[in-house]
PDB file of N, CA and C in Angstrom:
ATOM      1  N   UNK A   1       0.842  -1.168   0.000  1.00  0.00           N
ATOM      2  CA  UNK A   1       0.000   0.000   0.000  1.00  0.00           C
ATOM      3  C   UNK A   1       0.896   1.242   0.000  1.00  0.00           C
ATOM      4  N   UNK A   2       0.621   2.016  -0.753  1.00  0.00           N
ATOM      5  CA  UNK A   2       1.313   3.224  -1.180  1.00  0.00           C
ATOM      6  C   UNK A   2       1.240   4.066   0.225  1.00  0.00           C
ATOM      7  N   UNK A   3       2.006   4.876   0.762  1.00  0.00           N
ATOM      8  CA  UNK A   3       1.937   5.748   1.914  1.00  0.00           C
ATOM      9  C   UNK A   3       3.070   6.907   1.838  1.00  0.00           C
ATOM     10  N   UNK A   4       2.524   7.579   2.614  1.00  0.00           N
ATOM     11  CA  UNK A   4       3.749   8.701   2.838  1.00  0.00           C
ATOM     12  C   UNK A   4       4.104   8.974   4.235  1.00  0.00           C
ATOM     13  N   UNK A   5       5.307   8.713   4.331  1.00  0.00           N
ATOM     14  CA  UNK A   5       6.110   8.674   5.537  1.00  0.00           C
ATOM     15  C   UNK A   5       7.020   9.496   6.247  1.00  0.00           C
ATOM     16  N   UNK A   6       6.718  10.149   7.434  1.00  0.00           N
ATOM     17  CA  UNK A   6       7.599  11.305   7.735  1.00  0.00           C
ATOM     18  C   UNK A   6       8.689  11.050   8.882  1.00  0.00           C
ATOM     19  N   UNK A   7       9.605  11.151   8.399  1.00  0.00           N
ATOM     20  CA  UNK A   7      10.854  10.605   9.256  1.00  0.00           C
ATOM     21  C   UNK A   7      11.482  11.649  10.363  1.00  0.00           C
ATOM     22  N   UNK A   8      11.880  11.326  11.630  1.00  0.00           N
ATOM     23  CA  UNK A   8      11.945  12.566  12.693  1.00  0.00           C
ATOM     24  C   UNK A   8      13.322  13.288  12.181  1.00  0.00           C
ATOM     25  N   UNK A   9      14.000  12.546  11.417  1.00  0.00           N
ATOM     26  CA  UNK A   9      14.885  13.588   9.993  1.00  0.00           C
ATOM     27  C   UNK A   9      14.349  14.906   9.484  1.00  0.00           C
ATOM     28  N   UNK A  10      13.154  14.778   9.142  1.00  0.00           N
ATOM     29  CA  UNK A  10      12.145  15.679   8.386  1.00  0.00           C
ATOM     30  C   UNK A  10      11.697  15.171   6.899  1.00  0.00           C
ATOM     31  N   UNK A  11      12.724  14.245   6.618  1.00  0.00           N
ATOM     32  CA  UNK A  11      12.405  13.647   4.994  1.00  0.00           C
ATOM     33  C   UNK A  11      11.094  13.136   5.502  1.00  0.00           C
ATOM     34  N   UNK A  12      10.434  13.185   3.998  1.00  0.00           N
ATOM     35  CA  UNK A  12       9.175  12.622   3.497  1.00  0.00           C
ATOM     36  C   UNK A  12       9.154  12.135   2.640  1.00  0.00           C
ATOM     37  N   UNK A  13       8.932  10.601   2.882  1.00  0.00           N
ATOM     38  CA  UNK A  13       9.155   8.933   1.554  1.00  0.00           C
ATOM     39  C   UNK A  13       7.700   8.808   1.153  1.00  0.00           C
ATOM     40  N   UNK A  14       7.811   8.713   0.137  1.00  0.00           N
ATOM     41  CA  UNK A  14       6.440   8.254  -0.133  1.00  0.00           C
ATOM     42  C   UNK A  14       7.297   6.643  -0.843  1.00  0.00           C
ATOM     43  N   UNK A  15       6.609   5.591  -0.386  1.00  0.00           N
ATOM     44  CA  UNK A  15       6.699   4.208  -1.219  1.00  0.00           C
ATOM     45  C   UNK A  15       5.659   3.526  -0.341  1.00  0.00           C
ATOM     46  N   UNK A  16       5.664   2.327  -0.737  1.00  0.00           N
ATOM     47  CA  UNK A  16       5.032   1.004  -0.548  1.00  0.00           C
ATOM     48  C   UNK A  16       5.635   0.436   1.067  1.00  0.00           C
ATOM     49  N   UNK A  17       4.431   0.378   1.928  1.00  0.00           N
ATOM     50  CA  UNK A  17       4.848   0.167   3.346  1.00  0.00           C
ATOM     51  C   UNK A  17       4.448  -0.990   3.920  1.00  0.00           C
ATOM     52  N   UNK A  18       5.206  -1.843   4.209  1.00  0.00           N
ATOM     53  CA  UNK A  18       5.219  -2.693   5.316  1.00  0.00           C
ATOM     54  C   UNK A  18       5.217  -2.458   6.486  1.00  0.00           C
ATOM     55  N   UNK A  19       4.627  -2.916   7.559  1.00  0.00           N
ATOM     56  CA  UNK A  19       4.709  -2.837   8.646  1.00  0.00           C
ATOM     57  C   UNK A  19       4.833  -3.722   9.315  1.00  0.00           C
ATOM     58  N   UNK A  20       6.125  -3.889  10.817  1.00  0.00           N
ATOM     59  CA  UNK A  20       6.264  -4.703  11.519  1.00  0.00           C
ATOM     60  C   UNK A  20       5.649  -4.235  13.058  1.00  0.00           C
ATOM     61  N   UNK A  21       5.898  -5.374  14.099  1.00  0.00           N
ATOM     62  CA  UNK A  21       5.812  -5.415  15.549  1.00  0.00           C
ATOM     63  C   UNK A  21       6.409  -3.577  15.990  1.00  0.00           C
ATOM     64  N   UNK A  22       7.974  -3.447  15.770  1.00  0.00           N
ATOM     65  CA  UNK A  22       8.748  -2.630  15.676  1.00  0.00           C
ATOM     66  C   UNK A  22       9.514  -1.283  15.185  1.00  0.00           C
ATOM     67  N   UNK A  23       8.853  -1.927  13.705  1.00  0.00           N
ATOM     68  CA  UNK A  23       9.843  -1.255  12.363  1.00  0.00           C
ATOM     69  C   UNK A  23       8.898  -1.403  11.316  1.00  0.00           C
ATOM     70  N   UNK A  24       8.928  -0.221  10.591  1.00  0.00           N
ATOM     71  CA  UNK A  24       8.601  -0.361   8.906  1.00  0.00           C
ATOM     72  C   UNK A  24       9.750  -0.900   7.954  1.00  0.00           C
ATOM     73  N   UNK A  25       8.999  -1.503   7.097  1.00  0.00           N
ATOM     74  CA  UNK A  25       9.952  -1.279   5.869  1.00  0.00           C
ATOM     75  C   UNK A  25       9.162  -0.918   4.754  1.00  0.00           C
ATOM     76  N   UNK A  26      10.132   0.323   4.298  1.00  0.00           N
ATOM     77  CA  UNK A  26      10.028   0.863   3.313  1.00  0.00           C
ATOM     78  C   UNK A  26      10.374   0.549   1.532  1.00  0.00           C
ATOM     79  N   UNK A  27       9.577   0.248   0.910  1.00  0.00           N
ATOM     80  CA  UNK A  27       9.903  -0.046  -0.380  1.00  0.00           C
ATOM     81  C   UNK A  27       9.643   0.467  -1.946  1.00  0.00           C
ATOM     82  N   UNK A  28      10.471   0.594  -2.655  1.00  0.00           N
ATOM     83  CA  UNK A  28      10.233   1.582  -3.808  1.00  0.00           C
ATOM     84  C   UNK A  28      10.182   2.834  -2.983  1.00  0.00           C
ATOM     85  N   UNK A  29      11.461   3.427  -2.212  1.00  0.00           N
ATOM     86  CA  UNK A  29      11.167   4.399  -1.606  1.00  0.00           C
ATOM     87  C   UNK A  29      11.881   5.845  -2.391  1.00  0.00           C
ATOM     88  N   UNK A  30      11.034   7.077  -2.152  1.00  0.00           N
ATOM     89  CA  UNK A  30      11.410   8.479  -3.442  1.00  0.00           C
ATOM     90  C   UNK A  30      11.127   9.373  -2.300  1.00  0.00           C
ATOM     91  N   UNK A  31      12.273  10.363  -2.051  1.00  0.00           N
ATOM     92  CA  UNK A  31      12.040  11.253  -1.251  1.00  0.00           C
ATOM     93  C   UNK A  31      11.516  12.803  -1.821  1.00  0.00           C
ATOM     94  N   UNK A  32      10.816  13.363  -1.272  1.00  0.00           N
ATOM     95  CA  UNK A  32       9.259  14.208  -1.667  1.00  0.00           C
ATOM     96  C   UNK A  32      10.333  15.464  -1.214  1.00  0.00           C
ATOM     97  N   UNK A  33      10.433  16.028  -2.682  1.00  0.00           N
ATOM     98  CA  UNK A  33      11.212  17.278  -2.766  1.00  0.00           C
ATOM     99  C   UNK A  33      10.986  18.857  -3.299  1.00  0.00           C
ATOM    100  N   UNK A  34      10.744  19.684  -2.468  1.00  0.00           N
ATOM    101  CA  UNK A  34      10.238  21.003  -2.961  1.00  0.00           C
ATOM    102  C   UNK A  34      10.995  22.011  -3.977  1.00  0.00           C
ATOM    103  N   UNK A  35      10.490  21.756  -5.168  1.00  0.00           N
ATOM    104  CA  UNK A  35      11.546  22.200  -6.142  1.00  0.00           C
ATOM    105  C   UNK A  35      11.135  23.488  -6.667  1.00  0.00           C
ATOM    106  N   UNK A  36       9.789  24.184  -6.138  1.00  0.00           N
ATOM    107  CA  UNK A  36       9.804  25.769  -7.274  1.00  0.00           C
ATOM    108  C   UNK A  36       8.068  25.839  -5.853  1.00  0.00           C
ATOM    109  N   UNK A  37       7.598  27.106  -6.616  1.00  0.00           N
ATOM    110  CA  UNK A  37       6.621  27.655  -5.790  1.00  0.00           C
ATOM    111  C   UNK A  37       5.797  26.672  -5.764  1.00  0.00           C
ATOM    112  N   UNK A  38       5.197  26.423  -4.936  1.00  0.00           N
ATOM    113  CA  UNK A  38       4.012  25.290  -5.057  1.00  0.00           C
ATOM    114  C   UNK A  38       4.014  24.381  -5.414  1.00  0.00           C
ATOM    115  N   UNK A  39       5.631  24.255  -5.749  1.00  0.00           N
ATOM    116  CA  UNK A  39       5.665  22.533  -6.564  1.00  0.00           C
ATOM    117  C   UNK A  39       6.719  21.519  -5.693  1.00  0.00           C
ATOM    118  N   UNK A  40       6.502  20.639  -6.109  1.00  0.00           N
ATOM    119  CA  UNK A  40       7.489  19.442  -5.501  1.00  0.00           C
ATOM    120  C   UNK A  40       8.303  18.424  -7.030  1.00  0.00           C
ATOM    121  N   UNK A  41       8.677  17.482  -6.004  1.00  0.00           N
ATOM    122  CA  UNK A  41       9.209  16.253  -7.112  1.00  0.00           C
ATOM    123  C   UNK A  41       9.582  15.450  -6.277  1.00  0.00           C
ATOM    124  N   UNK A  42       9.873  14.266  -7.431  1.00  0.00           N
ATOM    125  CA  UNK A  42      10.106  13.007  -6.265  1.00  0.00           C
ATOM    126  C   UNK A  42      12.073  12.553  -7.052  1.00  0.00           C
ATOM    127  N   UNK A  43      12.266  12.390  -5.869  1.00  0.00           N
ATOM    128  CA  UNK A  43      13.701  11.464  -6.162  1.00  0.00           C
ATOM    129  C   UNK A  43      13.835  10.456  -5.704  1.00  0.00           C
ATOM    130  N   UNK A  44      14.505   9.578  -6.229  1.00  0.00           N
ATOM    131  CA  UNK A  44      15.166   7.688  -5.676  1.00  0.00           C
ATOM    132  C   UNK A  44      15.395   8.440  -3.988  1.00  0.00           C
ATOM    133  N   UNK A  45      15.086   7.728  -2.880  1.00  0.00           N
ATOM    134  CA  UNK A  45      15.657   8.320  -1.889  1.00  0.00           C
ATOM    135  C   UNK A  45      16.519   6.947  -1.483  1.00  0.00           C
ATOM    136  N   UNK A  46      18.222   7.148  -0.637  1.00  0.00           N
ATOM    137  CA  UNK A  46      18.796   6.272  -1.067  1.00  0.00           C
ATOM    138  C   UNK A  46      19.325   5.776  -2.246  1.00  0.00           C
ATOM    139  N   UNK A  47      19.934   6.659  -3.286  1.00  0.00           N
ATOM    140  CA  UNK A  47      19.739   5.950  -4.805  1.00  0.00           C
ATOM    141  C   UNK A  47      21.366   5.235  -4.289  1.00  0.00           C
ATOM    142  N   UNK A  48      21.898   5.457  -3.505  1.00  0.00           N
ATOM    143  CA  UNK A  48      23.308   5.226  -4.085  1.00  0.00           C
ATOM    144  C   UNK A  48      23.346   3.792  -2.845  1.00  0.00           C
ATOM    145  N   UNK A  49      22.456   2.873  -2.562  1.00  0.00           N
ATOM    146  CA  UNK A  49      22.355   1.724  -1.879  1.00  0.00           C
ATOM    147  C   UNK A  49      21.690   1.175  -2.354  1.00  0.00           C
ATOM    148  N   UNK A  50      21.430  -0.575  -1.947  1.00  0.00           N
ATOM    149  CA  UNK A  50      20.582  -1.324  -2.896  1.00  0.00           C
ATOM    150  C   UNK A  50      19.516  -1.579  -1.679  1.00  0.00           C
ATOM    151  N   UNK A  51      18.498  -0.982  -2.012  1.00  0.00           N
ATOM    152  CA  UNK A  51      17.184  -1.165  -1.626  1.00  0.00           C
ATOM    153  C   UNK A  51      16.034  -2.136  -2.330  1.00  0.00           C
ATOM    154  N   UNK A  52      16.252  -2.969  -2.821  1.00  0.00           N
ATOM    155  CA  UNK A  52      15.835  -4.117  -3.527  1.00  0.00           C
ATOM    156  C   UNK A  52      14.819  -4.926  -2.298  1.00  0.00           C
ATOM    157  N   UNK A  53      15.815  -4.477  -1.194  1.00  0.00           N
ATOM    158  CA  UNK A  53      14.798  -5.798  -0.386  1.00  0.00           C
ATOM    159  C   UNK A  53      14.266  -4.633   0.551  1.00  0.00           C
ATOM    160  N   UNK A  54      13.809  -3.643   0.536  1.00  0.00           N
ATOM    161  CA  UNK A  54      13.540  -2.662   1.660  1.00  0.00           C
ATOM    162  C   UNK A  54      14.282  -1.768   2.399  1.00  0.00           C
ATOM    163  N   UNK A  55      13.944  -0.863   2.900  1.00  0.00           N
ATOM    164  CA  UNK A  55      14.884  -0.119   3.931  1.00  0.00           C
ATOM    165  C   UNK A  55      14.131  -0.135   4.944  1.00  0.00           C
ATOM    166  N   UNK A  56      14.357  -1.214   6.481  1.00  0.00           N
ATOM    167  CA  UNK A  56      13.772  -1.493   7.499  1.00  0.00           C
ATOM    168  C   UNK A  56      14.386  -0.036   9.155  1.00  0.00           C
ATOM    169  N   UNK A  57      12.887   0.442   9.210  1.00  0.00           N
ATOM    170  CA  UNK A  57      13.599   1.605  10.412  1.00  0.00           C
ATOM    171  C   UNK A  57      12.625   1.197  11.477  1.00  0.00           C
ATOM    172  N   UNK A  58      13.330   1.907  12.260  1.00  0.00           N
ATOM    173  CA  UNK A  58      12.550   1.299  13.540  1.00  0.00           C
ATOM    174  C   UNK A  58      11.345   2.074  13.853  1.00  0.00           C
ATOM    175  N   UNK A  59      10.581   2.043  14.200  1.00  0.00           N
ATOM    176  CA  UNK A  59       9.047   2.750  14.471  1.00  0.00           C
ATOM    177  C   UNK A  59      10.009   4.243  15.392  1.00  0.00           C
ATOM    178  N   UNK A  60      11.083   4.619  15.859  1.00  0.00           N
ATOM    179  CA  UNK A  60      10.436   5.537  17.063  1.00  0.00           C
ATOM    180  C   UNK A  60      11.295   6.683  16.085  1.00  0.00           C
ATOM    181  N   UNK A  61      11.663   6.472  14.637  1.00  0.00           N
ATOM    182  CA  UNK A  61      12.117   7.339  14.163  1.00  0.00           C
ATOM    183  C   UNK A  61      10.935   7.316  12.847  1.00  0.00           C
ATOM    184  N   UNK A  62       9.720   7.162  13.001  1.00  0.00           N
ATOM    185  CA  UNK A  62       8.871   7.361  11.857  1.00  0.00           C
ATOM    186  C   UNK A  62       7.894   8.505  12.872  1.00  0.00           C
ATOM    187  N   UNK A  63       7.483   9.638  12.231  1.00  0.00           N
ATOM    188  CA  UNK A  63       6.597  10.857  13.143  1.00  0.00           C
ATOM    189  C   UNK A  63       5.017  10.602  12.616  1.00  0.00           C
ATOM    190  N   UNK A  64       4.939   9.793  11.485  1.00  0.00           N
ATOM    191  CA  UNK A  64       3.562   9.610  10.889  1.00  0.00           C
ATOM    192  C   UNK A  64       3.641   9.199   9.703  1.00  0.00           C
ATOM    193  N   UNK A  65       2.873   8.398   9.307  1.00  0.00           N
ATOM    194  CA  UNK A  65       2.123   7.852   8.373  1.00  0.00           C
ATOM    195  C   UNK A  65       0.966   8.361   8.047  1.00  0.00           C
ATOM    196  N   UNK A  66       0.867   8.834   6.393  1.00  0.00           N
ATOM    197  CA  UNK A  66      -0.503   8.987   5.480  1.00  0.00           C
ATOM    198  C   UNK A  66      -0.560   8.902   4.549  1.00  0.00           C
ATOM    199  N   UNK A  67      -2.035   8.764   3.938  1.00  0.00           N
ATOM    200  CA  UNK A  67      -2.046   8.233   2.623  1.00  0.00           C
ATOM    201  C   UNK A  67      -1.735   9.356   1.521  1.00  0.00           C
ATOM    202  N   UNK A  68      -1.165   9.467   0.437  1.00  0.00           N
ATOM    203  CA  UNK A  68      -0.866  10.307  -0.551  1.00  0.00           C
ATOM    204  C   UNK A  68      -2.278  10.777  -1.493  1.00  0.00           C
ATOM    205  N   UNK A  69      -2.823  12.022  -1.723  1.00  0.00           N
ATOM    206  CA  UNK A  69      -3.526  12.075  -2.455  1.00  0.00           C
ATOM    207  C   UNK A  69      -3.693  11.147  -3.859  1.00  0.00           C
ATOM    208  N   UNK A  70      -4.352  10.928  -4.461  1.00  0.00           N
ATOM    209  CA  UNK A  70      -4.594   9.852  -6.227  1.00  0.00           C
ATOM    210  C   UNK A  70      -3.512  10.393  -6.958  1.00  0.00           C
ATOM    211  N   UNK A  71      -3.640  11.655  -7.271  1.00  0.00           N
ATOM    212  CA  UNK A  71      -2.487  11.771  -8.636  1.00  0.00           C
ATOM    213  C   UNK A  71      -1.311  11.880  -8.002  1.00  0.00           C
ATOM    214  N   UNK A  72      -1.229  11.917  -6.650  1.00  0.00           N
ATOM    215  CA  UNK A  72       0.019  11.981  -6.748  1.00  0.00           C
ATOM    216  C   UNK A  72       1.008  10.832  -6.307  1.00  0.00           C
ATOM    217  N   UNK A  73       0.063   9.781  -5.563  1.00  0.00           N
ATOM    218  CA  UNK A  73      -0.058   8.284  -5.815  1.00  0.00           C
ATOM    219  C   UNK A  73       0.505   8.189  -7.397  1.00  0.00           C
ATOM    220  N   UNK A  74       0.095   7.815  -7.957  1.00  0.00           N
ATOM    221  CA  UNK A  74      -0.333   7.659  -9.528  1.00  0.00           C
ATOM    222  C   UNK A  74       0.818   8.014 -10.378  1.00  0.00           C
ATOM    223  N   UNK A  75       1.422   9.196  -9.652  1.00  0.00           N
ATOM    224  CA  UNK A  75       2.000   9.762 -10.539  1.00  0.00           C
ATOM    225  C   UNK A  75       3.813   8.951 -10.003  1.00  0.00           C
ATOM    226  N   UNK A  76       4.045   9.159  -8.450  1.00  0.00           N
ATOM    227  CA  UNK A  76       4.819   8.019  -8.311  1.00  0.00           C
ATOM    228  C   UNK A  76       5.092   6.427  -8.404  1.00  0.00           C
ATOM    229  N   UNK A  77       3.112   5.909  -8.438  1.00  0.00           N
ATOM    230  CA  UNK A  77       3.898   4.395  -9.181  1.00  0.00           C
ATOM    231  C   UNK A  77       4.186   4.595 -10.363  1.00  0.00           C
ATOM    232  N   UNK A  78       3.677   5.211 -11.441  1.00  0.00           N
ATOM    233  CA  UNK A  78       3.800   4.927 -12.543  1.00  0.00           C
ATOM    234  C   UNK A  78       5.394   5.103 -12.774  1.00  0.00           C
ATOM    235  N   UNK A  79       6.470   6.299 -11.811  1.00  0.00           N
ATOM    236  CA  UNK A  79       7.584   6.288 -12.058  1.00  0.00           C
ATOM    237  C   UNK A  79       8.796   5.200 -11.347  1.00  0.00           C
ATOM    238  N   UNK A  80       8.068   5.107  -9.957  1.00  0.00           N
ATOM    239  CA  UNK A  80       8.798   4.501  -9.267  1.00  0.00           C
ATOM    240  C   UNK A  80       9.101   2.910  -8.700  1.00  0.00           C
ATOM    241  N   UNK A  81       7.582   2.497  -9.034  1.00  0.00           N
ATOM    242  CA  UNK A  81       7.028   1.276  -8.538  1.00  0.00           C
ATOM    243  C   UNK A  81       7.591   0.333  -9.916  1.00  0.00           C
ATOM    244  N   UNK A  82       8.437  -0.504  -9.993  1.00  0.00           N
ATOM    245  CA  UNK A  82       8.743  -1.660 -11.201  1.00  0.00           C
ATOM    246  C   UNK A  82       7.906  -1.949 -12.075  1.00  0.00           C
ATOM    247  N   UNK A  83       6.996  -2.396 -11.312  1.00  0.00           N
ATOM    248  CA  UNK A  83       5.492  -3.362 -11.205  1.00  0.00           C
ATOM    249  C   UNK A  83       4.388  -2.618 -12.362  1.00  0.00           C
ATOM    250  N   UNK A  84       4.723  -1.053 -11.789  1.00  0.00           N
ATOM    251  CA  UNK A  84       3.769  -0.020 -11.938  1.00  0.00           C
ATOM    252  C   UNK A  84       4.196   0.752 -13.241  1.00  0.00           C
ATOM    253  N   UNK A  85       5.511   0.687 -13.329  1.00  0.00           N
ATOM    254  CA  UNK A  85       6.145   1.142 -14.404  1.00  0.00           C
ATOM    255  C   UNK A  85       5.375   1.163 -16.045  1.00  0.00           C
ATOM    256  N   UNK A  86       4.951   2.431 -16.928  1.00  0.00           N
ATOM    257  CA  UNK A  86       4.323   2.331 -17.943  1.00  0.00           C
ATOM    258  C   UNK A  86       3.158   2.177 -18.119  1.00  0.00           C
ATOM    259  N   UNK A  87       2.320   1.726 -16.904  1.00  0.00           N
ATOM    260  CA  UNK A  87       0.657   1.050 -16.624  1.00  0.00           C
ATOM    261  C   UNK A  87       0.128   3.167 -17.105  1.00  0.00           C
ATOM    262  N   UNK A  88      -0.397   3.163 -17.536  1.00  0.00           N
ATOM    263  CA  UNK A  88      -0.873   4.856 -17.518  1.00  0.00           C
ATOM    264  C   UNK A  88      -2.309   4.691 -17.030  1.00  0.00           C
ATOM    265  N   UNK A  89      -2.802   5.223 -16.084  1.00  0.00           N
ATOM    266  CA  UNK A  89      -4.276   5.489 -15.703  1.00  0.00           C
ATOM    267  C   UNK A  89      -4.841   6.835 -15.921  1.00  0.00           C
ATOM    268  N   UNK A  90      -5.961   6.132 -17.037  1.00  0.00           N
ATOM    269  CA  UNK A  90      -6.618   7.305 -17.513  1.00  0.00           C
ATOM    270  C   UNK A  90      -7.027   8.249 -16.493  1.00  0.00           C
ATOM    271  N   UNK A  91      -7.436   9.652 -16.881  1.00  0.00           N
ATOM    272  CA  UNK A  91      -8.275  10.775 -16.150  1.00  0.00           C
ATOM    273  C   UNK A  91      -9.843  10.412 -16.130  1.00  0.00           C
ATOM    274  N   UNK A  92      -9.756  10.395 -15.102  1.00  0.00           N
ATOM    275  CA  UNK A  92     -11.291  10.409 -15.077  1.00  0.00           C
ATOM    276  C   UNK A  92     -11.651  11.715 -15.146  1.00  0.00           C
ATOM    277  N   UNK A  93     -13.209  11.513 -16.038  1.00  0.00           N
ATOM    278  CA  UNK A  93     -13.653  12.678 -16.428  1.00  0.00           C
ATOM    279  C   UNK A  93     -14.918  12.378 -16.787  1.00  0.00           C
ATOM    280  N   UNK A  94     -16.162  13.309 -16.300  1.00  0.00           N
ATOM    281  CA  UNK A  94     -17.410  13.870 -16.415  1.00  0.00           C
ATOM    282  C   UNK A  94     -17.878  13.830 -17.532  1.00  0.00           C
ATOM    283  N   UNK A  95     -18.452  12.903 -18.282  1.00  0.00           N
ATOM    284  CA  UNK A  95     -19.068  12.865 -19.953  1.00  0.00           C
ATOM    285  C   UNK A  95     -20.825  13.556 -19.594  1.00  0.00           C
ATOM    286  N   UNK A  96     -21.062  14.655 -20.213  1.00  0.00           N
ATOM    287  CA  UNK A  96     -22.241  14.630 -19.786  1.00  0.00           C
ATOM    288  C   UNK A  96     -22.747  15.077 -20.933  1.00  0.00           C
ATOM    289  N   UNK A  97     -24.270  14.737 -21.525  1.00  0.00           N
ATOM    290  CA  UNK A  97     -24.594  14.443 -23.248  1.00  0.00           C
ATOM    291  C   UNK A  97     -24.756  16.322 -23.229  1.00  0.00           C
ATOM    292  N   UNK A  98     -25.010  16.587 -24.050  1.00  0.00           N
ATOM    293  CA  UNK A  98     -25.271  17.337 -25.124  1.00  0.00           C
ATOM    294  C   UNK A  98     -26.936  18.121 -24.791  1.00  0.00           C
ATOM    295  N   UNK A  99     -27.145  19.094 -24.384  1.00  0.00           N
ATOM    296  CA  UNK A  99     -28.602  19.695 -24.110  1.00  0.00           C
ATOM    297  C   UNK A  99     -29.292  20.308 -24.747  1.00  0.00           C
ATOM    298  N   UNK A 100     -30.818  20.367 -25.188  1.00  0.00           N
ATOM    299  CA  UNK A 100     -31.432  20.847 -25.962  1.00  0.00           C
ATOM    300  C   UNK A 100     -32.701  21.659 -25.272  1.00  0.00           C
ATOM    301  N   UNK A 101     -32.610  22.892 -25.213  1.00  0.00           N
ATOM    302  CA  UNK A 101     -33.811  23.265 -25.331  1.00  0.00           C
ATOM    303  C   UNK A 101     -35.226  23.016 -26.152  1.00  0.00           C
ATOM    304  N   UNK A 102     -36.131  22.482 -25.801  1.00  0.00           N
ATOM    305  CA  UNK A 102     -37.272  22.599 -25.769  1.00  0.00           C
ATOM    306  C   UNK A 102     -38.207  23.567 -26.557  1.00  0.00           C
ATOM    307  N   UNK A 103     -39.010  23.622 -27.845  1.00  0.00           N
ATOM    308  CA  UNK A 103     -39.409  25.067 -28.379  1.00  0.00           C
ATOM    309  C   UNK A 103     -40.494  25.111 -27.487  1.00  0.00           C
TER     310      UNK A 103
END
């Protein structure tokens, strides 16, 4: 399950969360980066280690867990997630017919 995770670091992961007794582990993890007015981006967080099997932390250094809005879910599996990679999910959007007045 996709989540976003705030570390008593201050980083904010958004990936795919496991949870233990103790500890999360974190997977397909991209750290949530403020790059211009109002905007963000995501980067590999960790790129330069092999996170293949998770990055396991202990619960008393995680400040909260929540869920990521849809697109922006969406917008990190499609980049980050393997699995998820290339899948494109359409926009949903409001089809509503065509109206006619009445003489």
């Amino acid at each position: 399950m996709t989540k976003i995770v705030r570390l008593s670091s201050g980083e904010e992961i958004i990936c795919t969360v496991e949870s233990g007794e103790s500890s999360v582990t974190l997977h397909e993890p991209a750290v949530i980066i403020p790059v211009g007015q109002g905007e963000i981006g995501l980067a590999p967080w960790l790129m330069y280690a092999n996170t293949k099997q998770g990055v396991t932390i202990d619960n008393k250094f995680v400040v909260f867990v929540v869920d990521p809005e849809d697109e922006f879910r969406t917008n990190y599996e499609q980049g980050f997630v393997p699995r998820m990679k290339g899948i494109v999910t359409p926009e949903k959007k409001l089809v509503m017919p065509s109206l006619k007045l009445a003489d």
